[in-house]
Protein backbone atom coordinates (compact mmCIF):
# COMPACT_ATOMS: atom_id res chain seq x y z
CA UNK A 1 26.54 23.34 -0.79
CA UNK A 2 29.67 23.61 1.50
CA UNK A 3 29.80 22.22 4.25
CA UNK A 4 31.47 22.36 7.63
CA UNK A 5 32.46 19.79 10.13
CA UNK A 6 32.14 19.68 13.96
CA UNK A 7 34.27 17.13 16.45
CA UNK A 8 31.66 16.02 19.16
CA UNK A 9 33.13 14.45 22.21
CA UNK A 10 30.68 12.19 24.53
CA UNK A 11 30.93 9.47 26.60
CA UNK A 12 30.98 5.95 25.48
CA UNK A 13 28.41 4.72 27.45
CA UNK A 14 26.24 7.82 25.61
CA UNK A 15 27.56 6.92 22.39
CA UNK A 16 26.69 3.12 22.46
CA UNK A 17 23.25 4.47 23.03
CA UNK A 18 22.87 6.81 20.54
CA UNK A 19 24.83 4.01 18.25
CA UNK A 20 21.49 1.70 18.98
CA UNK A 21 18.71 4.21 18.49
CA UNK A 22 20.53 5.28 15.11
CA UNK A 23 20.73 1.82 14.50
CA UNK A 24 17.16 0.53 15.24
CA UNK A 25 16.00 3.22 12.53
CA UNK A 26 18.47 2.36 10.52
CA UNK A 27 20.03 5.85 10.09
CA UNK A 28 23.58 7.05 9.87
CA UNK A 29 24.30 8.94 13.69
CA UNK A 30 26.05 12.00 11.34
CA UNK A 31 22.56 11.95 9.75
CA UNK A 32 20.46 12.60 13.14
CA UNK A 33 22.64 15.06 14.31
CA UNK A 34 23.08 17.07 11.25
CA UNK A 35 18.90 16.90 10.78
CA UNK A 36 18.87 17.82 14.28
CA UNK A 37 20.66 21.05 13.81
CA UNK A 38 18.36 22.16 10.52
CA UNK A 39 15.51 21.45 12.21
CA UNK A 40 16.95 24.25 15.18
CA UNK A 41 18.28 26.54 12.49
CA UNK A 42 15.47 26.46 10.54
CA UNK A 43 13.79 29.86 9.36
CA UNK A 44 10.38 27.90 9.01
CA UNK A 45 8.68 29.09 11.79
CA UNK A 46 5.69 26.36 13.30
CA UNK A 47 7.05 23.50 11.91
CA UNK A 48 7.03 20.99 14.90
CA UNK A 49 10.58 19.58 14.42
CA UNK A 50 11.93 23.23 15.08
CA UNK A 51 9.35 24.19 17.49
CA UNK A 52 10.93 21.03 19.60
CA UNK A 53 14.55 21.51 19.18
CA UNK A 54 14.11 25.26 20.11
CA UNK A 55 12.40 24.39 23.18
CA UNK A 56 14.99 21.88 23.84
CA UNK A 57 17.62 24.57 23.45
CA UNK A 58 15.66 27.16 25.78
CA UNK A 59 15.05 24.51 28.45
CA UNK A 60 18.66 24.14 29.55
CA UNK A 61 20.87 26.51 31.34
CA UNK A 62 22.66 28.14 28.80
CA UNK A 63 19.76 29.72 27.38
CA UNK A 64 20.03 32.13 31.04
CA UNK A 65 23.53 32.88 30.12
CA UNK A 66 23.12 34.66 26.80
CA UNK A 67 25.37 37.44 25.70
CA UNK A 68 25.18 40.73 26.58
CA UNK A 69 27.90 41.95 24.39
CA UNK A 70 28.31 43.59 20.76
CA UNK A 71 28.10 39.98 19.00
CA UNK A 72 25.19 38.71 21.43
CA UNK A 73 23.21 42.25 20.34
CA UNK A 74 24.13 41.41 16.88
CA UNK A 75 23.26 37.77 17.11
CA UNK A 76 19.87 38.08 18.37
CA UNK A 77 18.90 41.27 16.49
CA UNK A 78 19.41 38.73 13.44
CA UNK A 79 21.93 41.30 12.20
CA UNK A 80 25.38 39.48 12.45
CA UNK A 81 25.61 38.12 9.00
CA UNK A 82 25.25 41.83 7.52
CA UNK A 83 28.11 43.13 10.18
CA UNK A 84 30.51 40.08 9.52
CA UNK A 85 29.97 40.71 5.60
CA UNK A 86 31.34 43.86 6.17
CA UNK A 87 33.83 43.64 8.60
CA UNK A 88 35.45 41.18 6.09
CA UNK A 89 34.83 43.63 3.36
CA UNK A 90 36.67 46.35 5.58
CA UNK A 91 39.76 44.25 6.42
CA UNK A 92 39.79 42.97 2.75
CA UNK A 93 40.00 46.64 1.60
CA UNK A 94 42.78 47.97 4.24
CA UNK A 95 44.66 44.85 2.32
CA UNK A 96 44.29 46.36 -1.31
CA UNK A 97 45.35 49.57 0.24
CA UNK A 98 48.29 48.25 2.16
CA UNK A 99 49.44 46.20 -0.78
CA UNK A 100 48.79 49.16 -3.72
CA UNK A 101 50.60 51.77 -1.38
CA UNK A 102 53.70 49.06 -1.34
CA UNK A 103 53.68 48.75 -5.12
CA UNK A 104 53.44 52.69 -5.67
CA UNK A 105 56.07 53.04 -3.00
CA UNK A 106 58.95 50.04 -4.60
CA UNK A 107 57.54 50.04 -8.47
CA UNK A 108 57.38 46.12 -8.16
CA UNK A 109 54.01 44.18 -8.08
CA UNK A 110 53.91 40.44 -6.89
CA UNK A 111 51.81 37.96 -8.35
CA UNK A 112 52.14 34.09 -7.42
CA UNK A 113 55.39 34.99 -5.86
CA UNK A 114 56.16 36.42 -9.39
CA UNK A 115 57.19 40.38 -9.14
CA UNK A 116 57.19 42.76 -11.71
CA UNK A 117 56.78 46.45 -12.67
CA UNK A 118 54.64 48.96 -14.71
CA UNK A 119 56.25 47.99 -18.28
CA UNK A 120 55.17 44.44 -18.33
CA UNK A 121 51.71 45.00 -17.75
CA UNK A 122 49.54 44.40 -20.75
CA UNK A 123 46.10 45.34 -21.72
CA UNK A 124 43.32 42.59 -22.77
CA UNK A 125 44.27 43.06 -26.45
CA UNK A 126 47.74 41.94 -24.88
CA UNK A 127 49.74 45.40 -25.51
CA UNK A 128 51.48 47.49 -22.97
CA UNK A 129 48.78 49.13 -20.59
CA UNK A 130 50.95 52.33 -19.81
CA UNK A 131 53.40 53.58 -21.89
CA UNK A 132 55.62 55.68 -18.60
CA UNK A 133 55.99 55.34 -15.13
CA UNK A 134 53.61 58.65 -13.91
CA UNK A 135 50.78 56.60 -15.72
CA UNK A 136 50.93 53.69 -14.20
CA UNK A 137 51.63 56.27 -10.74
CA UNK A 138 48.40 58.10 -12.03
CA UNK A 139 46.56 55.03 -11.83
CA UNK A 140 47.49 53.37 -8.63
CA UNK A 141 46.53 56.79 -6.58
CA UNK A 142 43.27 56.52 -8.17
CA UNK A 143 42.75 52.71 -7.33
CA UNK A 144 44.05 53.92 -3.89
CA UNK A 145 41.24 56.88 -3.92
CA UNK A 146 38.50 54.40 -4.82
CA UNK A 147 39.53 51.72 -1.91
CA UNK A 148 39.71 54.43 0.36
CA UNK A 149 36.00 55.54 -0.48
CA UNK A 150 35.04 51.99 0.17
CA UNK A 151 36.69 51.95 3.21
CA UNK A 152 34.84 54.90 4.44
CA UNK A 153 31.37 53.24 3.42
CA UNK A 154 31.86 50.04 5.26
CA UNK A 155 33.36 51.89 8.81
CA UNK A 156 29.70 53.92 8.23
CA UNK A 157 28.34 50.88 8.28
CA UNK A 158 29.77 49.22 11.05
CA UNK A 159 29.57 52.46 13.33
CA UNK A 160 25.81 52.84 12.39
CA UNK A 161 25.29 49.46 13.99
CA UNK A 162 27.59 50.21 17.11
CA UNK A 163 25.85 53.53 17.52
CA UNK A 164 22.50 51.24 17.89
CA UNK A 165 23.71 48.77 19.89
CA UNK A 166 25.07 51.78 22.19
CA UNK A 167 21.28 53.31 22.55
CA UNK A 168 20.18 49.85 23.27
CA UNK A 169 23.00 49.52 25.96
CA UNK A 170 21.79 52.50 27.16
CA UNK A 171 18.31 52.27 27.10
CA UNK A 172 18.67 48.50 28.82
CA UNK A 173 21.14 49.23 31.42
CA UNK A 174 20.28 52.63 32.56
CA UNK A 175 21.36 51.66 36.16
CA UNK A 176 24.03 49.89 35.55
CA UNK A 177 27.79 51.14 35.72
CA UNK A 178 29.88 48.34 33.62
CA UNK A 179 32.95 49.57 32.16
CA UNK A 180 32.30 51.01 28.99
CA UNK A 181 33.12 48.69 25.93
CA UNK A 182 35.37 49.91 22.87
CA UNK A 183 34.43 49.66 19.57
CA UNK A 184 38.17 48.38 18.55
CA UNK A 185 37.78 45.37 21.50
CA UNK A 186 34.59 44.50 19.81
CA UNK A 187 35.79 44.16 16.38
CA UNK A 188 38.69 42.51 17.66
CA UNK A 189 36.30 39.78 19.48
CA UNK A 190 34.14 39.21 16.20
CA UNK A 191 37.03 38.53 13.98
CA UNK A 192 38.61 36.30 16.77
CA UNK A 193 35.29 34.68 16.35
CA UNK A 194 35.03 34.37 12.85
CA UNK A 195 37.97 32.57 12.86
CA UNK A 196 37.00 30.27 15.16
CA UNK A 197 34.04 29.08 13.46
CA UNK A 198 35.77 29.28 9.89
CA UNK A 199 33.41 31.53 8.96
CA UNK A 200 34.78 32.98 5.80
């Protein structure tokens, strides 16, 4: 399982404590913490371990400030993981695109820094894949086409969700007059995000 690591700063005087307690059951302090935050991000609903560390969680201020955004809707709709998935899947396609329209556009393809063009690419059996230029022309518009159609599918995705989270905005907040959010700033905020939790 992969695994990610968090930097936790507290004072010494804390630390010597929580050194003692980890000590008197004889368990590592990484191990307490790291049980700690299963037992919060468990799925297992009723167990008592996750019962308590939600409750600690909810009893302290931050639970009042909780986000009112396009990530906080997402977050505690339980649907972030599906709109990250394809956010990533989006910006990974506009890549391909970017990268196959450069290719068509110079002839040259790069490949571990290596670049070369149509005639030195071979088939599995290890023979020339296209025997002119149009071919190989004929075939990167159609990879083009086909990234483009998945482009389309994941921005239907992602504006299905934002056209929820608007009826929830406006269902929530009819009296309200905030300055209306963009879909573009959003995005912009998750991937921010996403990179600051090495997410992918």
């Amino acid at each position: 399982m992969e695994e990610q690591i968090i930097t936790v700063h507290i004072p010494k005087d804390q630390y010597r404590k929580f050194a003692q307690i980890a000590w008197q059951v004889n368990v590592p302090m990484q191990t307490i913490l790291s049980q700690f935050v299963a037992d919060f991000t468990s799925d297992r609903w009723g167990t008592a371990e996750g019962t308590m560390a939600k409750d600690w969680f909810g009893n302290h201020w931050w639970s009042n400030f909780e986000r009112e955004d396009f990530l906080g809707w997402l977050a505690q709709s339980n649907q972030l993981n599906e709109v990250l998935e394809t956010q990533q899947k989006l910006d990974n396609c506009k890549k391909e695109i970017t990268t196959l329209q450069k290719e068509l556009e110079t002839g040259y393809m790069e490949a571990g820094g290596v670049f070369y063009n149509w005639k030195t690419v071979i088939s599995a059996d290890l023979t020339p894949r296209y025997k002119t230029r149009n071919e190989w022309e004929a075939d990167q518009k159609e990879r083009i086409r086909e990234q483009k159609v998945i482009k389309a599918e994941q921005e239907s995705v992602i504006l299905d969700f934002w056209s929820r989270y608007q009826d929830y905005r406006k269902a929530e907040d009819e009296n309200e007059t905030e300055e209306e959010e963009s879909l573009k700033e959003e995005l912009k905020k998750l991937r921010q995000w996403r990179k600051q939790v090495h997410w992918d």
